[in-house]
N, C-alpha and C. Protein backbone atom coordinates (compact mmCIF):
# COMPACT_ATOMS: atom_id res chain seq x y z
N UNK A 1 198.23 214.93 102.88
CA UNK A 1 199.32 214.03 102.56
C UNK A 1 200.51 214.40 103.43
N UNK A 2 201.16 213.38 104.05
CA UNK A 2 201.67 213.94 105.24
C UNK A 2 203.56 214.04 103.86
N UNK A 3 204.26 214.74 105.04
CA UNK A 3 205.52 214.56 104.60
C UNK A 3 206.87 213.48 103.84
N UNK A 4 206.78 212.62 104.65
CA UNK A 4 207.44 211.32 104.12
C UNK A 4 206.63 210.93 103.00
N UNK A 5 205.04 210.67 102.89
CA UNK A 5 204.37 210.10 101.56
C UNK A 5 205.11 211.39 100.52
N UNK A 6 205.18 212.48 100.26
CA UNK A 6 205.29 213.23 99.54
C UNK A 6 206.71 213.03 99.04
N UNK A 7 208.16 212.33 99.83
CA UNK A 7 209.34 212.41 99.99
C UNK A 7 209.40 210.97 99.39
N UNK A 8 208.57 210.09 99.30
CA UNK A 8 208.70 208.88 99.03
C UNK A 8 208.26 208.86 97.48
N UNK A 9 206.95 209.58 97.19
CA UNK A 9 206.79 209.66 95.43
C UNK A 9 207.86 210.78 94.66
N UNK A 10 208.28 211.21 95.51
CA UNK A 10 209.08 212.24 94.87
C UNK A 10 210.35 211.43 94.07
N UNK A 11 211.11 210.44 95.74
CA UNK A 11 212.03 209.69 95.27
C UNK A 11 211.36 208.39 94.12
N UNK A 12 210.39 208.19 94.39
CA UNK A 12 210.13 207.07 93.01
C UNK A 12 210.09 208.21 91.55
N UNK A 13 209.97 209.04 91.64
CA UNK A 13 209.02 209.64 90.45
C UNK A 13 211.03 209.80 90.01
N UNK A 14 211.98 210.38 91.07
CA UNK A 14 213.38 210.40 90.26
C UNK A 14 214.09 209.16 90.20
N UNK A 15 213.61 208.16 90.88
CA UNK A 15 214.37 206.85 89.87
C UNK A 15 213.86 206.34 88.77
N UNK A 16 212.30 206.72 88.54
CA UNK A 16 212.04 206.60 87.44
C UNK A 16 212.51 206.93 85.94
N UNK A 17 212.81 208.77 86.36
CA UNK A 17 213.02 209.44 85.89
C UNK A 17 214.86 209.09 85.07
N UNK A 18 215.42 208.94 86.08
CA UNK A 18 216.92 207.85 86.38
C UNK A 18 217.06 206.79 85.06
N UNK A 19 215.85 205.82 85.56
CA UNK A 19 215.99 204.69 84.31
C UNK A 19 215.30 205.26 83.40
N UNK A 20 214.59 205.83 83.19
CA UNK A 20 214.21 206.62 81.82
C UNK A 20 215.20 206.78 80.77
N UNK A 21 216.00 207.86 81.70
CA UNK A 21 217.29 208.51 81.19
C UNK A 21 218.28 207.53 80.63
N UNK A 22 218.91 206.75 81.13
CA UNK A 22 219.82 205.60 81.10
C UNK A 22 218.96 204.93 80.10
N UNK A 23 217.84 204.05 80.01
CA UNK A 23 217.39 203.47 78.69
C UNK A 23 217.75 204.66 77.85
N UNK A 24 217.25 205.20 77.40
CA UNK A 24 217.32 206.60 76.34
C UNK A 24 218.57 206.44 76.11
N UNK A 25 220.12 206.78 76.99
CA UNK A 25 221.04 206.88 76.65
C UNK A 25 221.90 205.89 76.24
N UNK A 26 221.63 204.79 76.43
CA UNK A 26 221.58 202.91 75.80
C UNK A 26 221.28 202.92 74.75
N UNK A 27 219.94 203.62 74.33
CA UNK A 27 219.57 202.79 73.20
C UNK A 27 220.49 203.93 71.98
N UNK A 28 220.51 205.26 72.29
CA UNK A 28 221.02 206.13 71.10
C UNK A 28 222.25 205.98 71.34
N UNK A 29 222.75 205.56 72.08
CA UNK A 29 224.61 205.60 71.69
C UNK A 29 224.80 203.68 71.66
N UNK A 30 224.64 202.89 72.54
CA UNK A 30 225.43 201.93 72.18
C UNK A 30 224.45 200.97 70.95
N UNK A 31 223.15 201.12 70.93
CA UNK A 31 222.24 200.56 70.13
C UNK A 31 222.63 200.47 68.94
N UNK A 32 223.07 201.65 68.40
CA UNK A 32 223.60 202.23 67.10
C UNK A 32 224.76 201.67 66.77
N UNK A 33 225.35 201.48 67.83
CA UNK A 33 227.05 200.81 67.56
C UNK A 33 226.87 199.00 67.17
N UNK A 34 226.03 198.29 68.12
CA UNK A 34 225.88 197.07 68.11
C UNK A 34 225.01 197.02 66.95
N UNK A 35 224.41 197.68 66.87
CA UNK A 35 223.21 197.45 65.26
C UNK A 35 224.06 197.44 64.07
N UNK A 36 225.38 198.13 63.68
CA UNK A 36 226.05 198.02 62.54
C UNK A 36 227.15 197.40 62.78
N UNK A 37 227.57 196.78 64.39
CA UNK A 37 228.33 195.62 64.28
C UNK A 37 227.87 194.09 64.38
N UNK A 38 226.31 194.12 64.00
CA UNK A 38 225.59 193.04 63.85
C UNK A 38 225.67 193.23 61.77
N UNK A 39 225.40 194.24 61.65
CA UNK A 39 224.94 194.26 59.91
C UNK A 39 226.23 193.55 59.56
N UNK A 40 227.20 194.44 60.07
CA UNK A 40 228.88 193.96 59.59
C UNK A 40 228.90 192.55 59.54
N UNK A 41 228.74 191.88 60.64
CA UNK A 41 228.63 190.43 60.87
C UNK A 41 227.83 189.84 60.32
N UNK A 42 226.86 189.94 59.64
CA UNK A 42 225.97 189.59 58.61
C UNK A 42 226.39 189.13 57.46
N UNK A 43 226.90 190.13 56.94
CA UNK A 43 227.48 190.73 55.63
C UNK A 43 228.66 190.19 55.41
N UNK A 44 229.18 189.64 56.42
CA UNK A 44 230.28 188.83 56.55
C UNK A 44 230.38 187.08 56.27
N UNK A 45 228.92 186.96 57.28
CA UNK A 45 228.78 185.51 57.23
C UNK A 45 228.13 185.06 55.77
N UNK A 46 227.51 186.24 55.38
CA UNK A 46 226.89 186.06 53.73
C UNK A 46 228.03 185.98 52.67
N UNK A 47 229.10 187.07 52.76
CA UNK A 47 230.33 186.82 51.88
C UNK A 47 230.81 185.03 51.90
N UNK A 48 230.85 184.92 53.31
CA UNK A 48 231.45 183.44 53.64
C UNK A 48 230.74 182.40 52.93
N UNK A 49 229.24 182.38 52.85
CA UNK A 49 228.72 181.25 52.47
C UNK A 49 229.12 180.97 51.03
N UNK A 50 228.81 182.43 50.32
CA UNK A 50 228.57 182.66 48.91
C UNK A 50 230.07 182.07 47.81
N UNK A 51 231.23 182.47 49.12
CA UNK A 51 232.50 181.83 48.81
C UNK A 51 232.37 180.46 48.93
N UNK A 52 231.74 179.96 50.04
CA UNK A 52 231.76 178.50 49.95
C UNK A 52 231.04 177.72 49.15
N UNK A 53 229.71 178.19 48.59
CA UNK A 53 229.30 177.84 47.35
C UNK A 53 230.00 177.89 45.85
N UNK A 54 230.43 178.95 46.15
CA UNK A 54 231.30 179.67 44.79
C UNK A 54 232.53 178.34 44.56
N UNK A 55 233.40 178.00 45.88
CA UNK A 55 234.13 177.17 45.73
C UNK A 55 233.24 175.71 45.24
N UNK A 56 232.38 175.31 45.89
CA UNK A 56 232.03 173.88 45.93
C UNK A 56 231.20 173.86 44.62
N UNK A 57 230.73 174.95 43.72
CA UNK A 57 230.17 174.70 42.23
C UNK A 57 231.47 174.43 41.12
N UNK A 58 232.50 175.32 41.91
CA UNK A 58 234.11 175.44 40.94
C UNK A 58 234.33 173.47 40.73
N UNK A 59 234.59 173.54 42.47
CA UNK A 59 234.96 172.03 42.20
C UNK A 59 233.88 170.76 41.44
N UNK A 60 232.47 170.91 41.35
CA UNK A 60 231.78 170.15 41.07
C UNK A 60 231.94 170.29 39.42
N UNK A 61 232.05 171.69 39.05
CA UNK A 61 232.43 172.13 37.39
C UNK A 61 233.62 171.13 36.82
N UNK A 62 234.66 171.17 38.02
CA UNK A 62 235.65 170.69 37.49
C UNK A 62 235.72 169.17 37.25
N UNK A 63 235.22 168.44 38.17
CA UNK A 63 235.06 166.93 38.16
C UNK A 63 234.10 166.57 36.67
N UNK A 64 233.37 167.46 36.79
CA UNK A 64 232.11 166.90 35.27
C UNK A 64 232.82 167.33 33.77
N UNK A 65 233.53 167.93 34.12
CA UNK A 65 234.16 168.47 32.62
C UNK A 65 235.31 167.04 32.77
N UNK A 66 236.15 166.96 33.63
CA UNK A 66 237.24 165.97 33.47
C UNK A 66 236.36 164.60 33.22
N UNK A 67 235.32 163.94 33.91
CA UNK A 67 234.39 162.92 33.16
C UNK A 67 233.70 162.88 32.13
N UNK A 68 233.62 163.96 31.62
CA UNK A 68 232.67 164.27 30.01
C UNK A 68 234.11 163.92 29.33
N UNK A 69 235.31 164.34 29.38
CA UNK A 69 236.04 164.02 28.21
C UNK A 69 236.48 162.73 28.38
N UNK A 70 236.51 161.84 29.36
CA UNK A 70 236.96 160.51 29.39
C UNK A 70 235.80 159.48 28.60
N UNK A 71 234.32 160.19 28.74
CA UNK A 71 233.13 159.59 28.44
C UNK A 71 233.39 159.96 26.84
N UNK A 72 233.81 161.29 26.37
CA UNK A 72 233.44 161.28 24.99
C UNK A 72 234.74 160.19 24.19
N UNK A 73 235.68 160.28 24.97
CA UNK A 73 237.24 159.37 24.08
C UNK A 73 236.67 158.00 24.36
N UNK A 74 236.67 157.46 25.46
CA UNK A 74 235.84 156.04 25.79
C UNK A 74 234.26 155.92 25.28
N UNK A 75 233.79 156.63 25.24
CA UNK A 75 231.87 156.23 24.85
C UNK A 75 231.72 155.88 23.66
C-alpha cells in the first residue's frame, strides 16, 4: 500500500471520526434543550385549547340557562 493510499484513509477515517463527534455533541447538548422547548410548547398549546373550550362550554352554559327561564315563565 503505497503512501498517499495510507494518507488518504487516514484523512477519511478523521473526518469521519470529526462528524461522529459533532453528531454526538448535537444531539447531548442542544437535543436536550429543543426536546423540552418542544414539551414546553406543547403544554402550552394544550393549556390554550382547554381554555378555549373551558370558555366556549361557559358561554354555551350561559345562553341555555337564560332560555330555560324564558321557556319555563312563557311555556
Amino acid at each position: 500500500m503505497s503512501l498517499s493510499r495510507k494518507i488518504l484513509i487516514f484523512y477519511i477515517g478523521l473526518i469521519i471520526l470529526f462528524i461522529g463527534t459533532i453528531f454526538i455533541i448535537e444531539k447531548e447538548f442542544w437535543g436536550r434543550g429543543y426536546l423540552k422547548l418542544e414539551e414546553k410548547e406543547v403544554a402550552d398549546n394544550i393549556q390554550r385549547v382547554a381554555n378555549a373550550w373551558q370558555s366556549e362550554i361557559d358561554r354555551i352554559s350561559s345562553s341555555t340557562i337564560d332560555y330555560s327561564i324564558w321557556a319555563l315563565v312563557f311555556g
